[in-house]
C-alpha atoms as a PDB file:
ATOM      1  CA  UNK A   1     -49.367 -81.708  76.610  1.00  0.00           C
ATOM      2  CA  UNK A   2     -48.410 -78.306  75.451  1.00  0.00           C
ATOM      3  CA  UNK A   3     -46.722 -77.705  78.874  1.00  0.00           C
ATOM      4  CA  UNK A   4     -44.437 -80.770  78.384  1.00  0.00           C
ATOM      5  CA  UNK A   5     -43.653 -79.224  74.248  1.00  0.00           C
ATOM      6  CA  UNK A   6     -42.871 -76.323  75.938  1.00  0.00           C
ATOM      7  CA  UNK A   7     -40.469 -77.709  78.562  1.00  0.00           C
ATOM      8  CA  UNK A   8     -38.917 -79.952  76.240  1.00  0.00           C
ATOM      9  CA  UNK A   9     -38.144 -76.935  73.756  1.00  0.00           C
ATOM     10  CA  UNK A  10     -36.889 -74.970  76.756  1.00  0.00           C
ATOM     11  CA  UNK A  11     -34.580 -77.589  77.781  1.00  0.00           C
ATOM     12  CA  UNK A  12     -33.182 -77.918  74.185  1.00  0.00           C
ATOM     13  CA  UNK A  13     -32.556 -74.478  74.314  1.00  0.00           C
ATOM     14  CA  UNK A  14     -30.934 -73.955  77.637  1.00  0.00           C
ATOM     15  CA  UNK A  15     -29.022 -77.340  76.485  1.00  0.00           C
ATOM     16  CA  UNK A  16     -27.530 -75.123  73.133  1.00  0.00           C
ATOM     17  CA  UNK A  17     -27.225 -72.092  75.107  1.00  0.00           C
ATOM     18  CA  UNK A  18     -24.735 -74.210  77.696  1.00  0.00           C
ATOM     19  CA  UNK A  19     -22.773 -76.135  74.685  1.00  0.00           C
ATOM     20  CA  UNK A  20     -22.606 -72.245  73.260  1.00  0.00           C
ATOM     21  CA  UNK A  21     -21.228 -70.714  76.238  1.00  0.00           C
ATOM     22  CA  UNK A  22     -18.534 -73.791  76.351  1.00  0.00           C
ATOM     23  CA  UNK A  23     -17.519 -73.668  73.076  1.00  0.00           C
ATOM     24  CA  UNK A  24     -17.279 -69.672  73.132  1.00  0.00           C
ATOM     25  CA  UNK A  25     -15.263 -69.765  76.552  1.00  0.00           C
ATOM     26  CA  UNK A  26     -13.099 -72.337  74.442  1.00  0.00           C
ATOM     27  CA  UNK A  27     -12.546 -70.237  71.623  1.00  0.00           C
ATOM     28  CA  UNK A  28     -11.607 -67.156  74.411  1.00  0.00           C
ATOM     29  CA  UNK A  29      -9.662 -69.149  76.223  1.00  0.00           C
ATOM     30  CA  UNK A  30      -7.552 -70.559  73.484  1.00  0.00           C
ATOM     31  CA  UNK A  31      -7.105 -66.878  71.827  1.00  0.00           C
ATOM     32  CA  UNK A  32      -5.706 -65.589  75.482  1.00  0.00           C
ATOM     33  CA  UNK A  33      -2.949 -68.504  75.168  1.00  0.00           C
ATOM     34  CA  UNK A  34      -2.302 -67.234  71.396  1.00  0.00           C
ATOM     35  CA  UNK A  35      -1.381 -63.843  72.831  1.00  0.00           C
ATOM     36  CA  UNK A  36       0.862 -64.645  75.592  1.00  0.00           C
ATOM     37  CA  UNK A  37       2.501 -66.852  73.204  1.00  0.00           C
ATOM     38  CA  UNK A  38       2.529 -64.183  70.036  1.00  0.00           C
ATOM     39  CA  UNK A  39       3.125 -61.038  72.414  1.00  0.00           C
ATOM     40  CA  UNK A  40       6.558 -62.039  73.240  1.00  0.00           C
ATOM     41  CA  UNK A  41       7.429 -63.428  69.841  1.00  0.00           C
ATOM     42  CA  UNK A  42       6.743 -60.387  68.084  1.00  0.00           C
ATOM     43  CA  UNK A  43       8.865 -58.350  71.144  1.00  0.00           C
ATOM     44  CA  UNK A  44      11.621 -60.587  70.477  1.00  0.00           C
ATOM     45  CA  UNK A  45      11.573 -59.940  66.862  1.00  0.00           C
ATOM     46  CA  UNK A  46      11.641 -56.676  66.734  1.00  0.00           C
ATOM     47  CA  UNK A  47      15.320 -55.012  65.913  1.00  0.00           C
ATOM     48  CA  UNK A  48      17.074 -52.221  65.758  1.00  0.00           C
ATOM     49  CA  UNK A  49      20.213 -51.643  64.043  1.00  0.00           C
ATOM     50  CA  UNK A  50      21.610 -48.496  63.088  1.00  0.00           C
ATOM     51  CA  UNK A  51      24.682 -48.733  60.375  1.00  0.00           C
ATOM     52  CA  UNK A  52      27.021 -46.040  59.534  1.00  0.00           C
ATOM     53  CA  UNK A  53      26.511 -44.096  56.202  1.00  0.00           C
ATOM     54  CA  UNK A  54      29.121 -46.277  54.769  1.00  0.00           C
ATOM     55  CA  UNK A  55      29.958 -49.377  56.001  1.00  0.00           C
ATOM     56  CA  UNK A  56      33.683 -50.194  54.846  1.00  0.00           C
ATOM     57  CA  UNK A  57      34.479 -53.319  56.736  1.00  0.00           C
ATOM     58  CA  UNK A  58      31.963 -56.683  57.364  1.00  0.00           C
ATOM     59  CA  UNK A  59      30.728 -56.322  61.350  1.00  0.00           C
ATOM     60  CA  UNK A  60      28.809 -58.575  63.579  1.00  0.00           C
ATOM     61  CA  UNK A  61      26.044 -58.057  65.966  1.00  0.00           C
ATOM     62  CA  UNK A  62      24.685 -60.427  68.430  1.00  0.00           C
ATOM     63  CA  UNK A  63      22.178 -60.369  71.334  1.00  0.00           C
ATOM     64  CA  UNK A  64      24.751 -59.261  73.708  1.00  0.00           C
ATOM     65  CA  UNK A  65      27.887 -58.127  71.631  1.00  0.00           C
ATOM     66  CA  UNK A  66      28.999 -55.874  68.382  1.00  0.00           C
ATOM     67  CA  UNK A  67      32.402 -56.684  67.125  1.00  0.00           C
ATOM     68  CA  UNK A  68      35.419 -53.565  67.188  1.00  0.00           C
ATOM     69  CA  UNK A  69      34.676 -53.161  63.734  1.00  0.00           C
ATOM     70  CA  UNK A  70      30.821 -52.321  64.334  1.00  0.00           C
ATOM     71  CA  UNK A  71      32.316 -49.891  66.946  1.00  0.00           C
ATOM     72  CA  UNK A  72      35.432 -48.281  64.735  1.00  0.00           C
ATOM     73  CA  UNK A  73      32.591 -47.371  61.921  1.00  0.00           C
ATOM     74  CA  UNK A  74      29.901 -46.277  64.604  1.00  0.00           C
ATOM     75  CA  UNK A  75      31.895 -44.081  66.341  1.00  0.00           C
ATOM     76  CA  UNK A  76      33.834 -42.794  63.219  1.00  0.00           C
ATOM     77  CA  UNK A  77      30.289 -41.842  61.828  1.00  0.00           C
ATOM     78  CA  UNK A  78      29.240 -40.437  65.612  1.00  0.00           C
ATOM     79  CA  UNK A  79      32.824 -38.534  66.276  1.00  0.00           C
ATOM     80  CA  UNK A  80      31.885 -36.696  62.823  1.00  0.00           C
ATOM     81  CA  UNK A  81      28.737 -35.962  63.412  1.00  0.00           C
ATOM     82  CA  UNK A  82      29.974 -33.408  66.294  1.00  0.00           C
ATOM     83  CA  UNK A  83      33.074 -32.505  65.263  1.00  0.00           C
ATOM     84  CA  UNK A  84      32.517 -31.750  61.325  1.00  0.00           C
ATOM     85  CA  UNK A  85      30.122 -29.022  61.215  1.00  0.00           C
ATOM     86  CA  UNK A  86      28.919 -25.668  60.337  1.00  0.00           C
ATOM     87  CA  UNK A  87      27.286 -22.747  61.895  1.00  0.00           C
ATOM     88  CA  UNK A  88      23.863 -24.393  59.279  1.00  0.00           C
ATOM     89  CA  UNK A  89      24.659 -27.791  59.843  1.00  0.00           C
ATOM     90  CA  UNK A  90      25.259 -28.265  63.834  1.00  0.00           C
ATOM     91  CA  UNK A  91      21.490 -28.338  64.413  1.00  0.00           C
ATOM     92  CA  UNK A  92      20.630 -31.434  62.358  1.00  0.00           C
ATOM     93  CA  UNK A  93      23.749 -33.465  62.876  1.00  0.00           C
ATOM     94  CA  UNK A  94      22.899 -32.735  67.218  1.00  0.00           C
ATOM     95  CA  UNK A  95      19.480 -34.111  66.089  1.00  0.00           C
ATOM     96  CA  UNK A  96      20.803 -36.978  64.451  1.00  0.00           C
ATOM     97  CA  UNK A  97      23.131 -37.934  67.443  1.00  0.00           C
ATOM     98  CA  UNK A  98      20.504 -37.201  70.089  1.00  0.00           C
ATOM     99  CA  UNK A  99      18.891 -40.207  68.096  1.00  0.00           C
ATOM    100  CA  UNK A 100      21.390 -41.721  69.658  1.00  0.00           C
ATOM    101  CA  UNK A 101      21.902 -41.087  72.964  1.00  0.00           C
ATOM    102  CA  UNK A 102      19.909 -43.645  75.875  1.00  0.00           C
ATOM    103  CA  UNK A 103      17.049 -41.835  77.377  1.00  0.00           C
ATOM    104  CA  UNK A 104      19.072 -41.833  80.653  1.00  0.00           C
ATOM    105  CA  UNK A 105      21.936 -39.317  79.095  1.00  0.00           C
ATOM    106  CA  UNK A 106      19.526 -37.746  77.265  1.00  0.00           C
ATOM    107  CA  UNK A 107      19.249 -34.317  79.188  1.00  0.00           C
ATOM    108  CA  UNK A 108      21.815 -33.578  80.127  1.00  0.00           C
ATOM    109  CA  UNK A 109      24.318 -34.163  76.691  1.00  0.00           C
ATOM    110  CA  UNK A 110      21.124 -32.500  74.907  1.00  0.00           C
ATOM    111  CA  UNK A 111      22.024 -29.535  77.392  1.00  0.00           C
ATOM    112  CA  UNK A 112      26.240 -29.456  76.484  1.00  0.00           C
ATOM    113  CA  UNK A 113      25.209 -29.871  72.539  1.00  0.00           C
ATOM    114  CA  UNK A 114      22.706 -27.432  72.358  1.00  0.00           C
ATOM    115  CA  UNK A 115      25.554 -25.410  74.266  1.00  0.00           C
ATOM    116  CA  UNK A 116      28.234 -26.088  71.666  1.00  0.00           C
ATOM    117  CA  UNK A 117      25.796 -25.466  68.758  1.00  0.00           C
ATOM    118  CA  UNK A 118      25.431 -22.594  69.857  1.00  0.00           C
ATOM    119  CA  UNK A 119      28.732 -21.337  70.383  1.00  0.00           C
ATOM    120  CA  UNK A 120      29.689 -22.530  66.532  1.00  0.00           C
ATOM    121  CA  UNK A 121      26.836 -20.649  65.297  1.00  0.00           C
ATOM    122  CA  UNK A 122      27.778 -17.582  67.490  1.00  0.00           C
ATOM    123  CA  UNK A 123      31.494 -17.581  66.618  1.00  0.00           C
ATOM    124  CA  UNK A 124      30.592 -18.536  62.735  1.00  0.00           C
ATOM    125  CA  UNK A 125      32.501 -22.052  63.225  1.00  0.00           C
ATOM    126  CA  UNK A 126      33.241 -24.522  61.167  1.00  0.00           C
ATOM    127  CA  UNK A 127      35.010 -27.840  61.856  1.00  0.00           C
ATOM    128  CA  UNK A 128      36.524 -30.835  60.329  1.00  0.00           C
ATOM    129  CA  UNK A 129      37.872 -34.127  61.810  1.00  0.00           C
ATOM    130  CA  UNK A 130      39.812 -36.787  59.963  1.00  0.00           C
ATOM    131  CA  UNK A 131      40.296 -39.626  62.161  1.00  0.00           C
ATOM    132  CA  UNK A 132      43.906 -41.452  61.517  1.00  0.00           C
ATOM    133  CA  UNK A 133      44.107 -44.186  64.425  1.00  0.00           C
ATOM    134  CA  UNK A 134      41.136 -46.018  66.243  1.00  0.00           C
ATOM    135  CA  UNK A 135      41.589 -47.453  68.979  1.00  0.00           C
ATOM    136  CA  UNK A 136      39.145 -50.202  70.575  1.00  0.00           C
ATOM    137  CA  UNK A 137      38.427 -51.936  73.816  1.00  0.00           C
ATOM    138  CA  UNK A 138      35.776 -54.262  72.833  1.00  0.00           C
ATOM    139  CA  UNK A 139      34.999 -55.525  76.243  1.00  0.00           C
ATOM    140  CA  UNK A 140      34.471 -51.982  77.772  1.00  0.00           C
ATOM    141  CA  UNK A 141      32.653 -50.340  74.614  1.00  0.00           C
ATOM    142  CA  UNK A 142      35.413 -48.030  74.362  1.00  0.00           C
ATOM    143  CA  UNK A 143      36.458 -46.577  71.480  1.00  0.00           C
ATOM    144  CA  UNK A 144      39.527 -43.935  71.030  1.00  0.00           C
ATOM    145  CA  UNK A 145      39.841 -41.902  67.777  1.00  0.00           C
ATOM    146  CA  UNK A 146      42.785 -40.635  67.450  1.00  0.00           C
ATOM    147  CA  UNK A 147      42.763 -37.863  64.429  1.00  0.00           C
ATOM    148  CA  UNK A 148      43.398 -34.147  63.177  1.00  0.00           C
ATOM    149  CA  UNK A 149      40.827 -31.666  64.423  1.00  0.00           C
ATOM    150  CA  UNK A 150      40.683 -28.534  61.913  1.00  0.00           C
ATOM    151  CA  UNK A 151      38.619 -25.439  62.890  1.00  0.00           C
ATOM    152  CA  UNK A 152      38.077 -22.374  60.866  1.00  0.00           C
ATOM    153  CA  UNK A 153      37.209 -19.140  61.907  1.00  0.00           C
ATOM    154  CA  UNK A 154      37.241 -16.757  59.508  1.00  0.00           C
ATOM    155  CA  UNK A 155      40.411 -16.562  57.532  1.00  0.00           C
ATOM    156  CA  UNK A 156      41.728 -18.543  60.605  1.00  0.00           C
ATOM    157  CA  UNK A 157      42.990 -22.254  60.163  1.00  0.00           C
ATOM    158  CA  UNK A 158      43.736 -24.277  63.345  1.00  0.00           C
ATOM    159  CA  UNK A 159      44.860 -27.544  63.284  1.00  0.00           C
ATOM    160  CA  UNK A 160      45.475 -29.772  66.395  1.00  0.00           C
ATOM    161  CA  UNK A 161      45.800 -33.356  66.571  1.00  0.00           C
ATOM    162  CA  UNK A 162      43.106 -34.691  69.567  1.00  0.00           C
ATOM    163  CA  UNK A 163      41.635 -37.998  70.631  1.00  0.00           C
ATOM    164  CA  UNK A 164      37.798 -38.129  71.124  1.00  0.00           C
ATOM    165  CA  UNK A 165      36.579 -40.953  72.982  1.00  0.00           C
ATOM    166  CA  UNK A 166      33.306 -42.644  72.548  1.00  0.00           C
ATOM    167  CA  UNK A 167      31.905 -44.862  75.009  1.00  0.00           C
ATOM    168  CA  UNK A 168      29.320 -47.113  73.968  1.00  0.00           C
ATOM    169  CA  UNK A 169      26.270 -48.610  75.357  1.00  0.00           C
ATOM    170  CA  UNK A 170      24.754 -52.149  74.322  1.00  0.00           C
ATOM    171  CA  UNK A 171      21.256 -52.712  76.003  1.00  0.00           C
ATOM    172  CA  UNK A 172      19.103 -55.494  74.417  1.00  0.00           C
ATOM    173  CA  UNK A 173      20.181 -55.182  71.116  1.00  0.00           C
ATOM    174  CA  UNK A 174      21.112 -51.707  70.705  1.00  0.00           C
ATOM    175  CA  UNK A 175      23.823 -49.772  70.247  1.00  0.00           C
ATOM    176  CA  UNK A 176      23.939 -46.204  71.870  1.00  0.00           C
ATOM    177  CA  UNK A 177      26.303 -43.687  72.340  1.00  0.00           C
ATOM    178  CA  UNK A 178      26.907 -43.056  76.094  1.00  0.00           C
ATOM    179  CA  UNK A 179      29.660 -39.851  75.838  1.00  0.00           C
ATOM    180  CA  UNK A 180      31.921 -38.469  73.789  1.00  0.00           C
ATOM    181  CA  UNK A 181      34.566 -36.342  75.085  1.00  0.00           C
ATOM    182  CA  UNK A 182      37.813 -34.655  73.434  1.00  0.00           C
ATOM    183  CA  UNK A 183      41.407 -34.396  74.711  1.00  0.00           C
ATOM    184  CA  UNK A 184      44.497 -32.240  73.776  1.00  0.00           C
ATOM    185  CA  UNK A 185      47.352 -35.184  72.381  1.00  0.00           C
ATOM    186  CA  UNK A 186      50.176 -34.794  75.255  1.00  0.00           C
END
């Protein structure tokens, strides 16, 4: 008699322990399917958008395009970055752009900036640009300023008229800057 109470109470148990073990590989299994579903939700959410430090015209930015307006204020706040410095300020604003700049450009325009800052600390520098013409090819991600470079030295006042050209990057949602070079007006 107590043999069968004491298989029937060990059957009721193993019987709980089993409906346990299904409901808990349940519960596991439907939190698995939660997280392939949430993981790529929250990836997708996630944004970046950098703005210029004024933003004087309305832009647009999609998955897979920024309007020429989003690029005329981008690169007008990039082109001054580099080109409107001082001997103190050249570090930070380099910073600021490197911010910038996709991880696959990142060496080696870190290498010519850290070159130029240190030439417009050396030479006691400092530099304006006022841009007067931009110049946009959407499609490409080009953008051509067109604008009056200034650069003191000393007493010394030089002005030249130049056009620096920005070429942009768009990967999956953001905006980088790819170059920026400068050219003599002919």
């Amino acid at each position: 008699m107590i043999k069968g109470q004491y298989d029937s109470v060990l059957m009721q148990l193993l019987q709980a322990r089993n409906r346990l073990v299904v409901i808990l590989s349940g519960v596991v299994i439907v939190l698995f399917i939660l997280l392939l579903i949430l993981i790529p939700l929250a990836q997708k959410r996630e944004q970046i958008i950098v703005l210029p430090d004024v933003v004087t015209e309305p832009f647009t930015i999609s998955a897979k395009k920024v309007s020429a307006s989003y690029l005329r204020q981008m690169g007008d706040y990039y082109t001054r970055l580099v080109y409107s410095v001082t001997p103190e300020s050249v570090d930070a604003q380099i910073e600021t752009l490197l911010f910038h700049i996709p991880p696959q450009y990142a060496d080696e325009m870190k290498l010519e900036l850290v070159d130029y800052a240190d030439a417009i600390k050396q030479k006691n520098l400092m530099s304006t640009f006022y841009p007067i013409e931009f110049l946009v090819n959407e499609d490409k991600l080009l953008l051509d300023v067109v604008g009056d470079f200034i650069v003191f030295w000393g007493d010394e006042e030089v002005t030249s008229r130049k056009t620096l050209q920005v070429q942009f990057l768009y990967e999956r949602g953001r905006l980088w800057v790819q170059s920026i070079t400068i050219q003599d007006m002919a």
